[in-house]
Protein backbone atom coordinates (compact mmCIF):
# COMPACT_ATOMS: atom_id res chain seq x y z
CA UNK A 1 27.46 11.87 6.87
CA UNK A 2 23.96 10.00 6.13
CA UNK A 3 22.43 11.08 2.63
CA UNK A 4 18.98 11.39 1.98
CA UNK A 5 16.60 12.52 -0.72
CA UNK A 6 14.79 16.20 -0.92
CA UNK A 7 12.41 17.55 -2.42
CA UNK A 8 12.52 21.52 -2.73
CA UNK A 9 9.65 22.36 -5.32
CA UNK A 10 7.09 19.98 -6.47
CA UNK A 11 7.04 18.64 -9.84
CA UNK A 12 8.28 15.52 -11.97
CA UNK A 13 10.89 13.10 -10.99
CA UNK A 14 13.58 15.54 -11.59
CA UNK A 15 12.81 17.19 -8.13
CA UNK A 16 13.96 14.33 -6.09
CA UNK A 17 17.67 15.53 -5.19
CA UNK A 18 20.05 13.76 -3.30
CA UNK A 19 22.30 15.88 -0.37
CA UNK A 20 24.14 15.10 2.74
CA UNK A 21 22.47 15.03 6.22
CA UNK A 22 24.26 14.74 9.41
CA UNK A 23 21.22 12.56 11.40
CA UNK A 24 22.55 13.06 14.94
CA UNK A 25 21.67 11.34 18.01
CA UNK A 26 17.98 10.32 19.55
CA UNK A 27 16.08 11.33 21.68
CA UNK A 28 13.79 10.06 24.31
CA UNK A 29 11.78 7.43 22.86
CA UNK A 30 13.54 7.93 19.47
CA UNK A 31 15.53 5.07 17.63
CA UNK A 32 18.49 6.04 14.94
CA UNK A 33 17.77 3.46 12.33
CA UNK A 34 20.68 2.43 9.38
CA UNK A 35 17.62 1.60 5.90
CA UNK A 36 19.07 -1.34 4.30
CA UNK A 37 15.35 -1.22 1.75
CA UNK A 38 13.14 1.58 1.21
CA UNK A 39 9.77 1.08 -0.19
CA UNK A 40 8.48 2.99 -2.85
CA UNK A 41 4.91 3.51 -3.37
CA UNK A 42 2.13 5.93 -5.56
CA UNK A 43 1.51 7.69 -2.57
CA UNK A 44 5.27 9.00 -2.90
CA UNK A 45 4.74 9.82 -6.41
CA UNK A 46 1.78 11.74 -5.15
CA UNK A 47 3.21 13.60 -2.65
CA UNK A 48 6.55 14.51 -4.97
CA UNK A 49 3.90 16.02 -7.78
CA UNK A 50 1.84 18.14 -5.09
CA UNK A 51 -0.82 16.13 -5.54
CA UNK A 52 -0.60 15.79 -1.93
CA UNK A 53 0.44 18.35 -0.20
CA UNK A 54 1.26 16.69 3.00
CA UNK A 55 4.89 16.66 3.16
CA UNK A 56 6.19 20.29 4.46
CA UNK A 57 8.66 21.61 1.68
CA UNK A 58 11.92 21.10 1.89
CA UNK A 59 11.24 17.88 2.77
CA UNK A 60 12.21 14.20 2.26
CA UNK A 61 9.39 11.26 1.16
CA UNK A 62 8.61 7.97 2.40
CA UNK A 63 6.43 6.04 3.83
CA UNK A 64 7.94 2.79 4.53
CA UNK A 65 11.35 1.22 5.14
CA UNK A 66 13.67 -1.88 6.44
CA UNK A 67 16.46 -1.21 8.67
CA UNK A 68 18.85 -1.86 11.47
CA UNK A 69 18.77 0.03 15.35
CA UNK A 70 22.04 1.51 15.35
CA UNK A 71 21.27 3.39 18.92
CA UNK A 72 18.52 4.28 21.17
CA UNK A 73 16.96 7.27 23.43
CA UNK A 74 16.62 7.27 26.98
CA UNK A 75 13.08 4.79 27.38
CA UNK A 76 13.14 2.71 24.54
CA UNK A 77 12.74 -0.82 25.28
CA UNK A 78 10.47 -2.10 22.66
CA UNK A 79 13.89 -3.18 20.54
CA UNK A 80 17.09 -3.51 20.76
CA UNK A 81 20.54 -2.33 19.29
CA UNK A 82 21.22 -4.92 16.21
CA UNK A 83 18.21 -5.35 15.61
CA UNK A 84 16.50 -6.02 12.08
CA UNK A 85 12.93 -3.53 11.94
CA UNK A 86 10.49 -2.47 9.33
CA UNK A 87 7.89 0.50 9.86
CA UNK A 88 5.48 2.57 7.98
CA UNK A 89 5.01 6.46 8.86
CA UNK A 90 2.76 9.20 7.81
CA UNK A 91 5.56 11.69 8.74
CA UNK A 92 7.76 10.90 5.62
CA UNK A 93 11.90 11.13 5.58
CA UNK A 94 11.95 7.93 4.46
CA UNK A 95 13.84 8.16 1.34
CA UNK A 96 17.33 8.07 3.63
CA UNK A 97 20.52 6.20 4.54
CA UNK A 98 19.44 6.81 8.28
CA UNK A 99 17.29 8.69 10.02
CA UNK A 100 15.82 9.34 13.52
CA UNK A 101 11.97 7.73 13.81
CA UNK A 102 9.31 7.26 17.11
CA UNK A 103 11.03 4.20 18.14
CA UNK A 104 7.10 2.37 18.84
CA UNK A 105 6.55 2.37 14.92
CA UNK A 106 9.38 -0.37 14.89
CA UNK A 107 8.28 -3.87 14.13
CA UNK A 108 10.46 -6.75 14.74
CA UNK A 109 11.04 -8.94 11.97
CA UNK A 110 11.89 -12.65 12.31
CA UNK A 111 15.07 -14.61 10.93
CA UNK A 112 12.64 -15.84 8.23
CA UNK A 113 11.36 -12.49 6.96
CA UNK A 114 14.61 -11.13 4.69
CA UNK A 115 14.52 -7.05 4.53
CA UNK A 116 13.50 -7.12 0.86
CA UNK A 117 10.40 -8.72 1.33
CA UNK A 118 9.28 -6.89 4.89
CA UNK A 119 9.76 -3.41 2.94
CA UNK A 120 8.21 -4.46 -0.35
CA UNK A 121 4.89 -5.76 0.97
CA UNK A 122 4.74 -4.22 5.60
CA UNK A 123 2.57 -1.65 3.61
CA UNK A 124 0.72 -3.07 1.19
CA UNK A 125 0.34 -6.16 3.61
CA UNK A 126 -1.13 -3.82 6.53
CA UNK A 127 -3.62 -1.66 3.55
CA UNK A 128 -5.00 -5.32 2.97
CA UNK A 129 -4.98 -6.38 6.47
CA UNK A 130 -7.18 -3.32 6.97
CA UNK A 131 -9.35 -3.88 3.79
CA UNK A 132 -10.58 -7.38 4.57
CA UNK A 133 -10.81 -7.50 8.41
CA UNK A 134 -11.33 -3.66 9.79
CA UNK A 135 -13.30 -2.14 7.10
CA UNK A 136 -15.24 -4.47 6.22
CA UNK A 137 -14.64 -8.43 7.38
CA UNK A 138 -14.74 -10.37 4.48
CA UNK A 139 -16.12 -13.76 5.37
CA UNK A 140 -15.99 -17.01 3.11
CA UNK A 141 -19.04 -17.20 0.60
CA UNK A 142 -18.98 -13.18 0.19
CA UNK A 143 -18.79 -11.82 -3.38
CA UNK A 144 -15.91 -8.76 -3.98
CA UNK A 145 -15.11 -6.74 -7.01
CA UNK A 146 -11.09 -5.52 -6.91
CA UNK A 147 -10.55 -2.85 -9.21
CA UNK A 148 -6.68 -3.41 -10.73
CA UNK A 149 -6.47 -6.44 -9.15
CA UNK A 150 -2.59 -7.12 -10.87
CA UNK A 151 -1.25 -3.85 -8.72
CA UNK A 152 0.79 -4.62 -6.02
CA UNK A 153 -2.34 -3.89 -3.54
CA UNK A 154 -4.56 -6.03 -5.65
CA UNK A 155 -2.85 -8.78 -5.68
CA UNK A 156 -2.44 -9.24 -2.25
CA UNK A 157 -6.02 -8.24 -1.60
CA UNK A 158 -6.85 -10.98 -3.74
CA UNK A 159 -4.54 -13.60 -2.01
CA UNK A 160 -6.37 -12.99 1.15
CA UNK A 161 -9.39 -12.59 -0.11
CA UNK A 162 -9.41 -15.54 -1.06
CA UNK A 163 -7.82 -17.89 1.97
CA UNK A 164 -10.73 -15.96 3.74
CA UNK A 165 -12.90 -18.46 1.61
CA UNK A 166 -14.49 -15.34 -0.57
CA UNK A 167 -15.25 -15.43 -4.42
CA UNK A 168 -13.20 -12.83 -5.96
CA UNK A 169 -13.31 -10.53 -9.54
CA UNK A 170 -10.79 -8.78 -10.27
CA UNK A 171 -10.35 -6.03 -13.25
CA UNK A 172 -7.06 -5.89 -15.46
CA UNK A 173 -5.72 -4.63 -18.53
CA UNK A 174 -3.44 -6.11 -20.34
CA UNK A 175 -3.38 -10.23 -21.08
CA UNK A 176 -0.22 -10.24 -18.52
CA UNK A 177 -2.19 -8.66 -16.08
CA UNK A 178 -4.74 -10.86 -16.08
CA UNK A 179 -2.48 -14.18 -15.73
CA UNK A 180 -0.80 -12.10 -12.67
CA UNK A 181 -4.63 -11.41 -11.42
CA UNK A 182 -5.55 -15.05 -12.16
CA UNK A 183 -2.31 -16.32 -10.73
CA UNK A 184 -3.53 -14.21 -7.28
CA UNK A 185 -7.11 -16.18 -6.89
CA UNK A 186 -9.42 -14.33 -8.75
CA UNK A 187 -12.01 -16.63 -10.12
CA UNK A 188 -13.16 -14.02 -12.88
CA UNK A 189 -10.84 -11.34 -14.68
CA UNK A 190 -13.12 -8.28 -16.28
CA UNK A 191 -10.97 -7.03 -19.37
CA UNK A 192 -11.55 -3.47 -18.39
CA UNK A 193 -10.50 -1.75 -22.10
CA UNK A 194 -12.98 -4.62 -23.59
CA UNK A 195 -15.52 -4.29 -21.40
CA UNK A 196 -18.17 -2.64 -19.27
CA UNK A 197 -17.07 -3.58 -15.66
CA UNK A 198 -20.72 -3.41 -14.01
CA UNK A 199 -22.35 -5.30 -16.65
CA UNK A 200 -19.87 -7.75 -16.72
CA UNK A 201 -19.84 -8.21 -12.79
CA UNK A 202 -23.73 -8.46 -13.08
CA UNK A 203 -23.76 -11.21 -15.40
CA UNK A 204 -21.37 -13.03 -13.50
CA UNK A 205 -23.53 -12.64 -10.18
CA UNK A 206 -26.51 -13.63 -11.73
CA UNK A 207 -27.84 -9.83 -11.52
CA UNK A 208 -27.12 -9.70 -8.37
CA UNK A 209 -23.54 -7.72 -7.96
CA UNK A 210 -21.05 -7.83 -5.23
CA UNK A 211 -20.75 -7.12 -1.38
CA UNK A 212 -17.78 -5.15 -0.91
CA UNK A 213 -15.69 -3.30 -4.54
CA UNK A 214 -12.06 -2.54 -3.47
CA UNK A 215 -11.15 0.31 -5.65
CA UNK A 216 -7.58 1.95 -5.42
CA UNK A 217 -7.66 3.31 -8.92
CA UNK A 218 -10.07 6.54 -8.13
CA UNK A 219 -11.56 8.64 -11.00
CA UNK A 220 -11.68 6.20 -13.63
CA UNK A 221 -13.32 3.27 -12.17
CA UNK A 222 -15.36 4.48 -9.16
CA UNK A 223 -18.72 4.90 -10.96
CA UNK A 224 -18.35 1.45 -12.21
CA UNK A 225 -17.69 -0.29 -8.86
CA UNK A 226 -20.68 1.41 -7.53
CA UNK A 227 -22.64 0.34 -10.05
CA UNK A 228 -21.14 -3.40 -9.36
CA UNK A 229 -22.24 -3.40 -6.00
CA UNK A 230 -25.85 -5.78 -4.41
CA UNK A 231 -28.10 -4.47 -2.15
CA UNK A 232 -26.57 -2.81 0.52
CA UNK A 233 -23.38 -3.80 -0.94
CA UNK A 234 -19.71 -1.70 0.32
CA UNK A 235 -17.51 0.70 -1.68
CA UNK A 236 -14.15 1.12 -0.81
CA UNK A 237 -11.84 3.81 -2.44
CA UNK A 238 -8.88 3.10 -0.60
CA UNK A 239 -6.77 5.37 -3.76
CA UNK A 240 -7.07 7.55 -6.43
CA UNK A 241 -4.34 6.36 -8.79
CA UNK A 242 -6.33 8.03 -12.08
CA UNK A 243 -7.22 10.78 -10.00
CA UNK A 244 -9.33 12.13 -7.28
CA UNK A 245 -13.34 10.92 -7.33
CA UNK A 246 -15.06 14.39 -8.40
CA UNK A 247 -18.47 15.34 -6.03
CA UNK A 248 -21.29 13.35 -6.18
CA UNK A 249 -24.76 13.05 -4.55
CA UNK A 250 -24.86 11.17 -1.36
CA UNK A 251 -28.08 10.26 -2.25
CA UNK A 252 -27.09 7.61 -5.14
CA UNK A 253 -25.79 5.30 -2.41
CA UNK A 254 -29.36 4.91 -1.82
CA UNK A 255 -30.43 3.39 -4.92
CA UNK A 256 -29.47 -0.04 -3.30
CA UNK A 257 -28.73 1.06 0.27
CA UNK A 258 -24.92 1.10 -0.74
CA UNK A 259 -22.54 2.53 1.72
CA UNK A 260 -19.40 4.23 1.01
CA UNK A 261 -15.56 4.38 2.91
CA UNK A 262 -12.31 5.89 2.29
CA UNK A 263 -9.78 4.68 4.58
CA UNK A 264 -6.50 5.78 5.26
CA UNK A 265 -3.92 3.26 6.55
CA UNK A 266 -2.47 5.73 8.78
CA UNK A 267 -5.69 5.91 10.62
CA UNK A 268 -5.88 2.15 11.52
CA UNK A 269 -2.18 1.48 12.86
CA UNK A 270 -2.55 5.23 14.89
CA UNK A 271 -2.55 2.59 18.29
CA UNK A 272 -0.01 0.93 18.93
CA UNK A 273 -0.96 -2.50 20.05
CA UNK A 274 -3.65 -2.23 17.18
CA UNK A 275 -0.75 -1.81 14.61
CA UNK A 276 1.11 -4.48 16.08
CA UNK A 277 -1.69 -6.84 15.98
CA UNK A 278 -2.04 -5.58 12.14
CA UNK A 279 1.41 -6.40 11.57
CA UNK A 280 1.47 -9.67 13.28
CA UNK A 281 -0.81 -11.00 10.98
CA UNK A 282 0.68 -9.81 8.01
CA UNK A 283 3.98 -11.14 8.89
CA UNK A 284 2.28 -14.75 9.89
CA UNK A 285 0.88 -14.52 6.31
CA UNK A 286 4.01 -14.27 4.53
CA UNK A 287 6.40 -16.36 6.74
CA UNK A 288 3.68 -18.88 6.24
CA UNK A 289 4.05 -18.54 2.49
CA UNK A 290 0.27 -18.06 1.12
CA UNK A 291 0.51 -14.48 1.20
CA UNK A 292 3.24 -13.84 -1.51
CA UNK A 293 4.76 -10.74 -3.60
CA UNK A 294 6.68 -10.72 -6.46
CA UNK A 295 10.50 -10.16 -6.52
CA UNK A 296 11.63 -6.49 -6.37
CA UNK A 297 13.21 -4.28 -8.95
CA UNK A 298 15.70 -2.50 -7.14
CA UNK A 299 17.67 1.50 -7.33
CA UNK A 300 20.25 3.02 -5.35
CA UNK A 301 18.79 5.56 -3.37
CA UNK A 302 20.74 8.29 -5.37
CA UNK A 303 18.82 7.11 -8.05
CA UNK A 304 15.61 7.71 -7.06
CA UNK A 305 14.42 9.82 -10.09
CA UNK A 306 14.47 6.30 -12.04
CA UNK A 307 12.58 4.32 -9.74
CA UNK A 308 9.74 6.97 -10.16
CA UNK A 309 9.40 7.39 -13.75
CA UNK A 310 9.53 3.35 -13.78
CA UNK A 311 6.90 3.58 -11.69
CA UNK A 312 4.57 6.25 -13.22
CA UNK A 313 5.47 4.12 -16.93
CA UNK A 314 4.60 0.28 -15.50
CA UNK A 315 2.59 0.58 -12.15
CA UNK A 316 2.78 -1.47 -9.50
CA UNK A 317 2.98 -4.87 -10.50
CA UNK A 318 6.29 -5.76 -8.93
CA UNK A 319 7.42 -4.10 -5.70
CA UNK A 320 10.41 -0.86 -6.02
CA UNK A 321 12.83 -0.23 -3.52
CA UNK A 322 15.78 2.05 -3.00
CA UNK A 323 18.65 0.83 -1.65
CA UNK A 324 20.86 3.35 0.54
């Protein structure tokens, strides 16, 4: 029997309950995959609370995993029996020793790519993918504001941001945040509990503010990254880790002709030869070293309650992962 983590009623990290599953075979175009690293990520923590309520109760979380084929449905030939995959899913039952999954969400991963790191960063790495070249292609010279810039996201926005050539700010808190936001190419670090993000990005522009703010933090920070942005500068919520953005008027975006997004990952790698493409480059990124993430703390997947309130208490910093 496989084991995997349910959730029955929404609530704190005492809902996530461990029970046996038996998995059974797949079906056409399915793959029966054996997780050797599960990601772990807000968006679980979101969807365990109720914040979300996309996952269909009882039901098991997840997002994103490593893992071996351990057989195949009738039509699959995109991979093979042995072999190592990654994937990210918007239909959850993640959190899992195995599990049945749309065998076309299965990425290959090279010799060179270990488990650990393909499920601690296939996510994060595709988000920034997305970011920087799909929702708005950051070019070298370009200015960009990244709100939380030591989270797991941030960083790696950062990284690429800045191979692409662009001149990156970044907000943090604390002093270690900053070295890990400094340490990830930012050429400017706004002490956000010291001071006034906008002003500060404004004086460091010369007045003039920046073309694209990458916020995943939400409630707290979104009025200051649209007050960071130039004329006809981007916003991009991409998350809402202090909470959701309350209504506004459409019509301050045209103070400055500022436009506005709020992508969803899910939306992006929908295609598959688009997510491929996505994943591709993520994967050349990190096998070719400049795109890095820090080592993983990891749980036992019976365990998950831990790796949850760990997260809620320290963020994001440094990838989580369950381990089946």
């Amino acid at each position: 029997m496989a084991q995997q983590i349910v959730i029955k009623q929404y609530g704190g990290p005492e809902v996530l309950t461990l029970q046996d599953v038996d998995v059974g075979h797949p079906g056409p175009g399915e793959a029966k995959l054996l997780h050797t690293k599960i990601g772990v990520n807000f968006h679980d923590v979101y969807v365990r609370s109720g914040l979300y309520k996309t996952l269909t109760l009882p039901g098991t979380p997840g997002i994103e995993a490593a893992g071996v084929v351990m057989e195949l449905g009738k039509g699959v030939n995109n991979v093979n029996i042995g072999d190592r995959v990654a994937y990210i899913t918007g239909a959850y039952g993640v959190y899992a020793s195995e599990r049945l999954i749309d065998a076309n969400l299965l990425i290959s991963l090279p010799d060179t790519l270990t488990d650990t790191v393909a499920a601690s960063a296939l996510l994060r790495g595709l988000t920034v993918e997305m970011l920087l070249n799909r929702v708005h292609q950051v070019r070298a010279g370009m200015t960009i504001l990244v709100q939380a810039a030591a989270g797991g996201v941030g960083q790696m926005l950062c990284q690429w941001a800045t191979k692409k050539g662009a001149v990156v700010i970044g907000t943090a808190g604390s002093e270690e945040q900053v070295r890990l936001a400094q340490a990830a190419g930012c050429c400017h670090v706004i002490r956000y509990l010291a001071e006034d993000v906008a002003n500060s990005v404004r004086a460091y522009t010369d007045g003039r503010g920046v073309d694209v703010a990458y916020d995943g933090v939400g409630k707290e920070t979104f009025a200051g990254s649209l007050s960071s942005l130039a004329f006809c500068g981007h916003l991009v919520n991409f998350g809402q880790a202090s909470g959701a953005v309350p209504p506004f008027e459409v019509s301050q975006l045209a103070a400055k002709s500022n436009s506005l997004s709020r992508p969803i990952v899910f939306h992006y790698t929908r295609e598959n030869h688009v997510r491929a493409q996505m994943a591709q480059n993520v994967i050349g990124a990190l096998t070719e070293g400049w795109l890095k993430v820090n080592p993983a703390i990891e749980f036992p997947l019976f365990n998950a309650a831990d790796c949850h309130r760990l997260l809620e208490a320290k963020g994001a910093s440094r990838p989580l992962l369950l381990v089946p």
